[in-house]
C-alpha atoms as a PDB file:
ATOM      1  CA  UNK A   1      84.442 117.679  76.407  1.00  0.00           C
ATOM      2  CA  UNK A   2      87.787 115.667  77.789  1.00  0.00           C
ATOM      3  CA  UNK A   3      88.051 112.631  78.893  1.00  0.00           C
ATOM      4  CA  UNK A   4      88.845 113.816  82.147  1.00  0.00           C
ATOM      5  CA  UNK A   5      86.181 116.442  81.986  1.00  0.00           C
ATOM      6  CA  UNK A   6      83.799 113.690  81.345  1.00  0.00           C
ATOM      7  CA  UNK A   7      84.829 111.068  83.746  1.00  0.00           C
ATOM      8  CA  UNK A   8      84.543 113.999  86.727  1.00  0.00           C
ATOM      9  CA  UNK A   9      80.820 115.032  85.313  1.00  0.00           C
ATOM     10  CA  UNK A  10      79.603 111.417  85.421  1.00  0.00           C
ATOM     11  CA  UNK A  11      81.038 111.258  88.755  1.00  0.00           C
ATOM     12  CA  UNK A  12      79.574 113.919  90.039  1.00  0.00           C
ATOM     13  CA  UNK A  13      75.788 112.799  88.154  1.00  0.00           C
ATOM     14  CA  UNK A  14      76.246 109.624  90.057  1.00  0.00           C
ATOM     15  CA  UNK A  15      77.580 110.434  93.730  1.00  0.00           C
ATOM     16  CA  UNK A  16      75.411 109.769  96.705  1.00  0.00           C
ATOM     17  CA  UNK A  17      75.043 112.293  98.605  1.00  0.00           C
ATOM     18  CA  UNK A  18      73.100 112.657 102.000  1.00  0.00           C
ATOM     19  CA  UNK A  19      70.099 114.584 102.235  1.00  0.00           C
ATOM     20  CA  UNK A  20      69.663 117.651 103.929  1.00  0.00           C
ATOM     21  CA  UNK A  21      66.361 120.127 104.417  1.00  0.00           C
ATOM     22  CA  UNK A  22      66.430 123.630 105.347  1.00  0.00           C
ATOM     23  CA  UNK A  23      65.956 123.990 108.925  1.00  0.00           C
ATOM     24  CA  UNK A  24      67.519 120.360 109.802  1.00  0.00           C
ATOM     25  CA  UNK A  25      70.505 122.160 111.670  1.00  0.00           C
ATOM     26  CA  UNK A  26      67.899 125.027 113.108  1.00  0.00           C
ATOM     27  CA  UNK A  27      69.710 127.648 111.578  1.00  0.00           C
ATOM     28  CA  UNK A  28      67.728 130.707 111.273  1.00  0.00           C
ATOM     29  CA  UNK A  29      69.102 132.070 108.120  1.00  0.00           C
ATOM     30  CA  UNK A  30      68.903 129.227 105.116  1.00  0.00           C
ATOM     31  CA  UNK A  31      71.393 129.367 101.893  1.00  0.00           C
ATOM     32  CA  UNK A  32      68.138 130.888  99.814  1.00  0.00           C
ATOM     33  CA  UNK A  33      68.574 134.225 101.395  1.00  0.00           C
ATOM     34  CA  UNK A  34      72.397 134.024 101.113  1.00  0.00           C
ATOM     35  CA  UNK A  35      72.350 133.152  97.096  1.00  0.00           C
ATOM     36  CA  UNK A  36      75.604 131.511  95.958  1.00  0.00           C
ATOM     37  CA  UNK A  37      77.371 129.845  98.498  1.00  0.00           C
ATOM     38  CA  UNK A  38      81.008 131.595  97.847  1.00  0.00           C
ATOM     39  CA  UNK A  39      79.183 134.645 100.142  1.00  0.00           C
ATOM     40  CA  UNK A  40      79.097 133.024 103.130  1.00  0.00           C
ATOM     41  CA  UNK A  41      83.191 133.354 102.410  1.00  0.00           C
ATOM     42  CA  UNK A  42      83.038 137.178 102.626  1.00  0.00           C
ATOM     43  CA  UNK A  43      84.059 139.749  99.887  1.00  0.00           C
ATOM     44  CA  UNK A  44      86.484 139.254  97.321  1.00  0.00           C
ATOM     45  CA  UNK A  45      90.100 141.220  98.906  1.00  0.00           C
ATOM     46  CA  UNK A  46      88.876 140.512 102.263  1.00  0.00           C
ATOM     47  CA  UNK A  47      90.045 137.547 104.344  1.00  0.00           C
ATOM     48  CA  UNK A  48      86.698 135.165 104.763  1.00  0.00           C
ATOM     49  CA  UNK A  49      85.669 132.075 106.948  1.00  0.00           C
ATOM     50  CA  UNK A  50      82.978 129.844 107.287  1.00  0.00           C
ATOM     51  CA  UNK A  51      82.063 126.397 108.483  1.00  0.00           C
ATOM     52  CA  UNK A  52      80.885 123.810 106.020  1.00  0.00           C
ATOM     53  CA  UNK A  53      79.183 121.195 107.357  1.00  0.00           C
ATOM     54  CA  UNK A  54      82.970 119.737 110.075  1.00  0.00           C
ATOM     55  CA  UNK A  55      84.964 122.035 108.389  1.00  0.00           C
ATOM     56  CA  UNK A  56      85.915 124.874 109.749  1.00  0.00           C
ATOM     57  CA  UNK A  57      87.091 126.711 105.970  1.00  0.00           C
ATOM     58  CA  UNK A  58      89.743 130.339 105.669  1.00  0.00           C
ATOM     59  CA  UNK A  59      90.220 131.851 102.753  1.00  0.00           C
ATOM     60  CA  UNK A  60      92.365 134.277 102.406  1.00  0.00           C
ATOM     61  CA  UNK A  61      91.889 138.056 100.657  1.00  0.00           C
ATOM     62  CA  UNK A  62      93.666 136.571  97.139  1.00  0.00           C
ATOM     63  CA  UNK A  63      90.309 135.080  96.033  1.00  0.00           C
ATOM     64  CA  UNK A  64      87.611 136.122  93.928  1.00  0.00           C
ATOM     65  CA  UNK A  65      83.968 135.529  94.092  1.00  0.00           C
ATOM     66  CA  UNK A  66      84.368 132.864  91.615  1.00  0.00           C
ATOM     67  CA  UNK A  67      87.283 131.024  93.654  1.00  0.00           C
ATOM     68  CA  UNK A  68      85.485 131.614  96.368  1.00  0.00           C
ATOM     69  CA  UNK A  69      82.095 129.566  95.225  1.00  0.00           C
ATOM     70  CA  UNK A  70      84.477 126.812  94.559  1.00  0.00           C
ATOM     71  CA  UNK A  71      85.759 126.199  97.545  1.00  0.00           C
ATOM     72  CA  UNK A  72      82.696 126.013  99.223  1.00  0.00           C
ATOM     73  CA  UNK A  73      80.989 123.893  96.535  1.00  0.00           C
ATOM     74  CA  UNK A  74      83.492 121.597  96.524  1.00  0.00           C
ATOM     75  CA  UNK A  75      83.537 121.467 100.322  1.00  0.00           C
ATOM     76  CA  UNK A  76      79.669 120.657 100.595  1.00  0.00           C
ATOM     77  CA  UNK A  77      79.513 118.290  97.644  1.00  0.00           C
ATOM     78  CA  UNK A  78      82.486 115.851  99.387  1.00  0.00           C
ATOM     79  CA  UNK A  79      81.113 116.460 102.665  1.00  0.00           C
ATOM     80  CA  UNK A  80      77.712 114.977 101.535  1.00  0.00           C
ATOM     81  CA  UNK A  81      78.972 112.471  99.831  1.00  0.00           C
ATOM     82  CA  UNK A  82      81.047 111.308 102.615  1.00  0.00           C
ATOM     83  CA  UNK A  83      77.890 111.345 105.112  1.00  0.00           C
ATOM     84  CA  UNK A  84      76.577 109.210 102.898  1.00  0.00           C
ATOM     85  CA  UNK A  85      78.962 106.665 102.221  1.00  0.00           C
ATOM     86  CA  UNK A  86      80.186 106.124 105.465  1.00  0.00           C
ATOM     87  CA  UNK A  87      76.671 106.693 107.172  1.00  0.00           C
ATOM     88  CA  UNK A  88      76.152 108.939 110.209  1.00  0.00           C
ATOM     89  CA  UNK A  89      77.357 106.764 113.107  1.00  0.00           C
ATOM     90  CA  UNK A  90      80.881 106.642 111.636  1.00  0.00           C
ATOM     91  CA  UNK A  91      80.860 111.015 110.559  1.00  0.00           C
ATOM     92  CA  UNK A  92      83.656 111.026 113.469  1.00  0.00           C
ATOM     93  CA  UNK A  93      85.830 109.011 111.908  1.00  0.00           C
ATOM     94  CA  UNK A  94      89.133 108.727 109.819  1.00  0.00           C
ATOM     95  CA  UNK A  95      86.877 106.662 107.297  1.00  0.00           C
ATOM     96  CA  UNK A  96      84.806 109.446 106.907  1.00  0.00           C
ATOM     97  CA  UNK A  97      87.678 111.682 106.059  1.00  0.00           C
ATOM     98  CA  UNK A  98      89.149 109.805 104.209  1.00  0.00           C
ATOM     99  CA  UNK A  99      85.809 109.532 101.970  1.00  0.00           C
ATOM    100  CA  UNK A 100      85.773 112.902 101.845  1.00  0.00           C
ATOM    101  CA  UNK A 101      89.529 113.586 100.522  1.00  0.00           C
ATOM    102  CA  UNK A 102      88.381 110.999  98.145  1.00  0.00           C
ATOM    103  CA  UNK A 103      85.418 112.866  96.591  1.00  0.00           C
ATOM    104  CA  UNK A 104      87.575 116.266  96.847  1.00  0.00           C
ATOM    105  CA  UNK A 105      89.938 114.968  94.010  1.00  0.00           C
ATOM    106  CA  UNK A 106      87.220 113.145  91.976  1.00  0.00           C
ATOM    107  CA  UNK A 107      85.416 116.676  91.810  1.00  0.00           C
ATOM    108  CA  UNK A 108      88.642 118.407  90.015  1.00  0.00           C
ATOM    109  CA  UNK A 109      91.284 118.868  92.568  1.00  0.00           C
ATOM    110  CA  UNK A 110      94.150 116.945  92.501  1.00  0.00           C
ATOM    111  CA  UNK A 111      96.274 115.326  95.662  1.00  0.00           C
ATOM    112  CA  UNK A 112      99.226 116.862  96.181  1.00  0.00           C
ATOM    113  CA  UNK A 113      99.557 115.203  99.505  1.00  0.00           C
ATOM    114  CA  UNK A 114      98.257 113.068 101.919  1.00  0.00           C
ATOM    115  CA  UNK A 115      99.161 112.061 105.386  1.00  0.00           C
ATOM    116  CA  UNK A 116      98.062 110.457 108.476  1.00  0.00           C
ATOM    117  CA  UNK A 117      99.237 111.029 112.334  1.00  0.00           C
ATOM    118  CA  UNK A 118      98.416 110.148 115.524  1.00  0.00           C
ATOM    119  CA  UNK A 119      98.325 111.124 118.734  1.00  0.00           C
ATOM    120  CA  UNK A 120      97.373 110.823 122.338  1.00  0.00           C
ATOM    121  CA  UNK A 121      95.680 113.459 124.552  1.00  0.00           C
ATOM    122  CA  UNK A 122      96.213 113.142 128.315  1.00  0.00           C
ATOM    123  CA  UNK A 123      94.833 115.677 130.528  1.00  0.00           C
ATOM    124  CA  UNK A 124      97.584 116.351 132.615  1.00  0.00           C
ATOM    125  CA  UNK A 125     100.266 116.513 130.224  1.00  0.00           C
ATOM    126  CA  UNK A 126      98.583 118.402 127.290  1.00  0.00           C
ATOM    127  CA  UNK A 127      99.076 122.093 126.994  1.00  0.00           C
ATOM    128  CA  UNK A 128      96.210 123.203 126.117  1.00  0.00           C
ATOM    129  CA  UNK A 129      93.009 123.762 128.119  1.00  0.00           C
ATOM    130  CA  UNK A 130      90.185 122.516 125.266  1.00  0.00           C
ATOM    131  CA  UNK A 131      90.208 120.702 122.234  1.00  0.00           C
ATOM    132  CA  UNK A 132      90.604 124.168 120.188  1.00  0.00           C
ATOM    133  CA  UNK A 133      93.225 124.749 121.856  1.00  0.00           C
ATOM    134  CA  UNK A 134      95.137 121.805 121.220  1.00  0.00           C
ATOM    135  CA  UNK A 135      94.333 122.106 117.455  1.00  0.00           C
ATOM    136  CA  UNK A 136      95.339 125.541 117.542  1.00  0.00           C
ATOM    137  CA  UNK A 137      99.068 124.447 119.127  1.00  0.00           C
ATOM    138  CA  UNK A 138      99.006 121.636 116.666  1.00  0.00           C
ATOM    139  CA  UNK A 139      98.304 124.281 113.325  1.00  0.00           C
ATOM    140  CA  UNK A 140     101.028 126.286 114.848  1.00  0.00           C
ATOM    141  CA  UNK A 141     103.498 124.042 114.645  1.00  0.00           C
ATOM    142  CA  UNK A 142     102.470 123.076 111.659  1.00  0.00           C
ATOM    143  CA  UNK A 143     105.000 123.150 108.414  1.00  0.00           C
ATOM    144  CA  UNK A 144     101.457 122.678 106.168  1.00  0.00           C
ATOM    145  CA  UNK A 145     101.141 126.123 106.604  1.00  0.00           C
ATOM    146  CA  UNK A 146     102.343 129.291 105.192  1.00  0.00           C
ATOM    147  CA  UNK A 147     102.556 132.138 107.816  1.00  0.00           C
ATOM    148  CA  UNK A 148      99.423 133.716 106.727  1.00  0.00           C
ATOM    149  CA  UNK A 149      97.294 130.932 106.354  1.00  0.00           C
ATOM    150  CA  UNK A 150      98.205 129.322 109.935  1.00  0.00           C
ATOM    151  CA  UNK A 151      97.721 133.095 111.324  1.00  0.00           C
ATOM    152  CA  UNK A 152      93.856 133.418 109.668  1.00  0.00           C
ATOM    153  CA  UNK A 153      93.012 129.389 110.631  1.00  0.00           C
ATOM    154  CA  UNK A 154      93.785 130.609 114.182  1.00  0.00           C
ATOM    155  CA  UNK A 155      91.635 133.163 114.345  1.00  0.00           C
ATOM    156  CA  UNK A 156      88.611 132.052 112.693  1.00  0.00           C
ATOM    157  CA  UNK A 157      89.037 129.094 115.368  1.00  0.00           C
ATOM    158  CA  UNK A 158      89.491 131.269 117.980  1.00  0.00           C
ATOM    159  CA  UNK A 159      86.359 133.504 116.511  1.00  0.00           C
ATOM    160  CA  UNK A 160      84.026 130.762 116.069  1.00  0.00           C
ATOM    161  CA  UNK A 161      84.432 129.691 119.532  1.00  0.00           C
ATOM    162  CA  UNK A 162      83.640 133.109 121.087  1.00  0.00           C
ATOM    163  CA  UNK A 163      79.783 133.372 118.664  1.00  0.00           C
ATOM    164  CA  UNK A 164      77.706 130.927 120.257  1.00  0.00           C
ATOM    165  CA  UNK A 165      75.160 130.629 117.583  1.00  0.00           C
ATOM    166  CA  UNK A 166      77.973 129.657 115.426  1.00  0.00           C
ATOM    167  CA  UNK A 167      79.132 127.069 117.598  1.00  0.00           C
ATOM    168  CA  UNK A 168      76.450 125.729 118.435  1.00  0.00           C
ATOM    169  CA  UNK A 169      75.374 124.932 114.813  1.00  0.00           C
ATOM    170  CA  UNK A 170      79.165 123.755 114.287  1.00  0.00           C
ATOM    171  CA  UNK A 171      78.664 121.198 116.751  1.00  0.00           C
ATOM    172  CA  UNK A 172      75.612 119.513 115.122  1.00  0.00           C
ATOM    173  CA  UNK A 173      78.411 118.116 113.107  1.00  0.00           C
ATOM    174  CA  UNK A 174      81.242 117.574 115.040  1.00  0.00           C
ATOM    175  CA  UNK A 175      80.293 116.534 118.524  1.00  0.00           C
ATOM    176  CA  UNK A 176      79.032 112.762 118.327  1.00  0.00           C
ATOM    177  CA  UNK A 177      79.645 111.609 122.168  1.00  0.00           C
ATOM    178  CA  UNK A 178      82.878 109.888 123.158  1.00  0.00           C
ATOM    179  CA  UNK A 179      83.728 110.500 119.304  1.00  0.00           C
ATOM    180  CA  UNK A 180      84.066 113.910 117.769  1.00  0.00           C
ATOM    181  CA  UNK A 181      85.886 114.880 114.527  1.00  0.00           C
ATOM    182  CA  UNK A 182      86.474 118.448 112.686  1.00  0.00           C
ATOM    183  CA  UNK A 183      88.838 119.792 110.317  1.00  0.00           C
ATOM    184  CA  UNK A 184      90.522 123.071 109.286  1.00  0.00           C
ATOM    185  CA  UNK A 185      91.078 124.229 106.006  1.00  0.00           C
ATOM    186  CA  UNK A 186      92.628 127.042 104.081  1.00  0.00           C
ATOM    187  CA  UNK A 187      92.374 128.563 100.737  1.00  0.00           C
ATOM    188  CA  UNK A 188      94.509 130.612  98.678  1.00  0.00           C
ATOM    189  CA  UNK A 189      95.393 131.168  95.010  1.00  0.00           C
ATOM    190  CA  UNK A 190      99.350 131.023  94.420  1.00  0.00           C
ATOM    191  CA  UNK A 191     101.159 131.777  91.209  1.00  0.00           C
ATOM    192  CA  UNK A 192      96.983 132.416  89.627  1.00  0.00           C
ATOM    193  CA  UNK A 193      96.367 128.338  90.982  1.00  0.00           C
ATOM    194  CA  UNK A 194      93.684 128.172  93.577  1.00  0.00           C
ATOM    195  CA  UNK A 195      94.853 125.258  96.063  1.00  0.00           C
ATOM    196  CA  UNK A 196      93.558 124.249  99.477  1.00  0.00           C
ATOM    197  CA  UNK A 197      95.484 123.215 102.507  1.00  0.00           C
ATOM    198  CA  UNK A 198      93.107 121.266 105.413  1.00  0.00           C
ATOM    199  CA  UNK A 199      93.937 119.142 108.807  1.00  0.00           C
ATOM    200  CA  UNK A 200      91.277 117.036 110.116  1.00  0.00           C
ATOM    201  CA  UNK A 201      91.435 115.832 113.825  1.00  0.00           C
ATOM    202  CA  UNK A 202      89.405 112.399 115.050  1.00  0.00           C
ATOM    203  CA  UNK A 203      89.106 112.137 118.831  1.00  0.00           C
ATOM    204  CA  UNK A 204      88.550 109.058 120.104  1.00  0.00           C
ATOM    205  CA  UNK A 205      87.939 110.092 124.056  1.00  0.00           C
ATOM    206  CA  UNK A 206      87.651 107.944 127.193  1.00  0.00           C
ATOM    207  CA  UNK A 207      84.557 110.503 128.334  1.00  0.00           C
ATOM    208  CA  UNK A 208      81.390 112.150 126.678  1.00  0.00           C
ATOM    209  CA  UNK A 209      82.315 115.510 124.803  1.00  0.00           C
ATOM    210  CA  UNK A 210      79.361 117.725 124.555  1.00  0.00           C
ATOM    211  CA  UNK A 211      81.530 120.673 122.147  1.00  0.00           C
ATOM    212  CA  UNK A 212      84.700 119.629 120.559  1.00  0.00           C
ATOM    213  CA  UNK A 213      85.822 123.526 120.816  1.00  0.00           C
ATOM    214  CA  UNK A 214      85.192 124.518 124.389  1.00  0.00           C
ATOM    215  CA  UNK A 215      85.312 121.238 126.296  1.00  0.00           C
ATOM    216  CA  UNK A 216      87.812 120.977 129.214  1.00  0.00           C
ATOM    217  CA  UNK A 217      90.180 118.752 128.548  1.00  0.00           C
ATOM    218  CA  UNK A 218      92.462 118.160 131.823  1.00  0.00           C
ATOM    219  CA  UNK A 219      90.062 114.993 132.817  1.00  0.00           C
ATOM    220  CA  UNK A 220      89.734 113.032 129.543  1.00  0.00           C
ATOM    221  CA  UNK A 221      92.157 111.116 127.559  1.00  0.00           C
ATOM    222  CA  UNK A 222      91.796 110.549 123.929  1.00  0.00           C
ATOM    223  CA  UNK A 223      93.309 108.542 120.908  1.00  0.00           C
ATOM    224  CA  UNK A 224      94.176 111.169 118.157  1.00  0.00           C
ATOM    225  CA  UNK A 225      94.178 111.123 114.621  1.00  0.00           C
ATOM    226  CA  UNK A 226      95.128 113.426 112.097  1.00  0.00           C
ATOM    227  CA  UNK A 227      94.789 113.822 108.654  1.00  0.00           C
ATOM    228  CA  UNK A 228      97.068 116.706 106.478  1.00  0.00           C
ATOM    229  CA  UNK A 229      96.235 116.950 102.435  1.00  0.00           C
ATOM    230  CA  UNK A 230      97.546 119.036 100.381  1.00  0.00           C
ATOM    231  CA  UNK A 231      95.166 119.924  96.809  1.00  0.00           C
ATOM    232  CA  UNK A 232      94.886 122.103  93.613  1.00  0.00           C
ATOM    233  CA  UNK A 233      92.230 122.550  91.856  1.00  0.00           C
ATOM    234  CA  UNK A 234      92.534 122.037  87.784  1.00  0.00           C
ATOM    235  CA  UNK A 235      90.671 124.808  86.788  1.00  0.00           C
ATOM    236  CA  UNK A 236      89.524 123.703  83.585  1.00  0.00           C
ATOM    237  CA  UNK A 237      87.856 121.131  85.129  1.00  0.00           C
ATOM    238  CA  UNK A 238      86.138 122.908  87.833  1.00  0.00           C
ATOM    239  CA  UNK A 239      85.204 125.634  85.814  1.00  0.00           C
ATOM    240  CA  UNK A 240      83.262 123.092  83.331  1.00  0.00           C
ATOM    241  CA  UNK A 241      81.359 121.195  86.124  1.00  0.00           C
ATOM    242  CA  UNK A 242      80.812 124.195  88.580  1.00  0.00           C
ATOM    243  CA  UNK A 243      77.040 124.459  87.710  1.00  0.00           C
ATOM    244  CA  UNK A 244      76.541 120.120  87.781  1.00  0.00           C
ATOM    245  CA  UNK A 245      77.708 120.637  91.711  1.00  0.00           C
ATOM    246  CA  UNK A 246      75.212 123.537  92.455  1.00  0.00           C
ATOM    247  CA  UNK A 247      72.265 121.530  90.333  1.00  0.00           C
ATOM    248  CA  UNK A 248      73.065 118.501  92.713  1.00  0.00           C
ATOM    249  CA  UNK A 249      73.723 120.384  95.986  1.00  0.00           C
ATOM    250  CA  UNK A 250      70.387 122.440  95.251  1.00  0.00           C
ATOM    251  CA  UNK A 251      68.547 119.458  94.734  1.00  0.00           C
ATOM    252  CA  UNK A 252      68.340 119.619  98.833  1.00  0.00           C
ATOM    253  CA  UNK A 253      70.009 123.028  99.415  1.00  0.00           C
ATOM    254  CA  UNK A 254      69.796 123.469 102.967  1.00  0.00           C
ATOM    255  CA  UNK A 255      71.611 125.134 105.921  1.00  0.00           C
ATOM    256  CA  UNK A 256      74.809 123.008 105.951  1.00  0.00           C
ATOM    257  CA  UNK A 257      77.286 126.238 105.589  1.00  0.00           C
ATOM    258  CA  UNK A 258      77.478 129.052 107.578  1.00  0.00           C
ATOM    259  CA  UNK A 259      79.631 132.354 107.747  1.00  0.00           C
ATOM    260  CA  UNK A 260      81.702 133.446 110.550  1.00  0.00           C
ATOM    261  CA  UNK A 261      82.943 136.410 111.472  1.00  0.00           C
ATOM    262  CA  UNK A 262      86.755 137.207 111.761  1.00  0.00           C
END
């Protein structure tokens, strides 16, 4: 084994992460009856989504089963971990995402890059009628994006929004108040390297926010802060730790991912 290799699997024995028990998020169908986690991504050559815990996670037709297992391994693993460090009253935070981009390269991705933004919402300037749809206009514009990947994060947004089961178990983890945080990610192999592309959004709002998808936004103004990162994933690595991060995510394998149809 590496150095690196090493350094990454004591990592990974050591990490924190926060507990979670089937049936927490009252999901009716648990991870058991799902098997590997990479299914709730959809079939290899098919386009998949799925939220993980706040992120909202498209991958596109290019990978396979295996690619797709580590995306959403590595996406529950940092998620936990960053729960846990930053402890549930701060989830909606930039802390908390930036815990989580943290863990993401300590778990054999590397930073490619990394940048913060901000913004303000004002209800009578903003064109957009939610909060999805302002992240939508915002992903659009957005130069993080290749065509296809900024066409499939829009509609797996747009599709989650319109399945309320899937919404409503979204929001367990998104919706905290006044405070509300979520992020969108993408996944696609390029040149045989599996790399992942994500935006997280903060909202800091002068009102209670009951969903962070469908709320009305033309009364409320909110402080805005965005998060764009940029990772690849050394395979190597991942490929030599893959079954440490399903041994410590099964340790309390609950319902913290969930498909969603596109």
């Amino acid at each position: 084994m590496s150095d690196d290799i090493a350094q990454v699997s004591k990592y990974i024995a050591s990490a924190a992460l926060a507990p979670i028990q089937a049936g927490q998020y009252s999901r009716a169908r648990v991870l058991g009856q799902v098997g590997d986690r990479g299914k709730c991504l959809g079939k290899p050559g098919e386009n998949g989504a799925a939220t993980v815990g706040s992120t909202l996670v498209s991958v596109l037709a290019n990978l396979t089963g295996l690619n797709r297992r580590d995306v959403a391994n590595s996406l529950e693993f940092s998620s936990r971990v960053a729960i846990k460090e930053v402890g549930e009253p701060n989830e909606h935070s930039a802390e908390y995402w930036a815990a989580f981009t943290k863990s993401i390269t300590q778990i054999g991705w590397f930073r490619q890059s990394d940048q913060w933004s901000k913004d303000f919402i004002n209800g009578s300037t903003a064109d957009a009628a939610n909060f999805s749809d302002y992240v939508i206009e915002n992903v659009r514009r957005d130069p993080l994006y290749s065509d296809a990947e900024r066409k499939l994060v829009i509609q797996a947004l747009t599709s989650l929004r319109s399945q309320p089961e899937k919404r409503a178990f979204f929001r367990r983890f998104t919706a905290g108040g006044s405070k509300g945080s979520y992020g969108v990610n993408t996944a696609t192999v390029t040149k045989g390297a599996l790399a992942m592309r994500f935006s997280a959004f903060v909202f800091n709002c002068s009102a209670v926010v009951d969903d962070y998808l469908t709320c009305n936004i033309k009364n409320i103004t909110a402080n805005v802060r965005k998060n764009n990162v940029d990772v690849a994933a050394n395979q190597r690595t991942i490929d030599s730790v893959r079954n440490q991060i399903e041994a410590r995510l099964d340790q309390a394998a609950g319902d913290f991912i969930d498909s969603v149809e596109i």
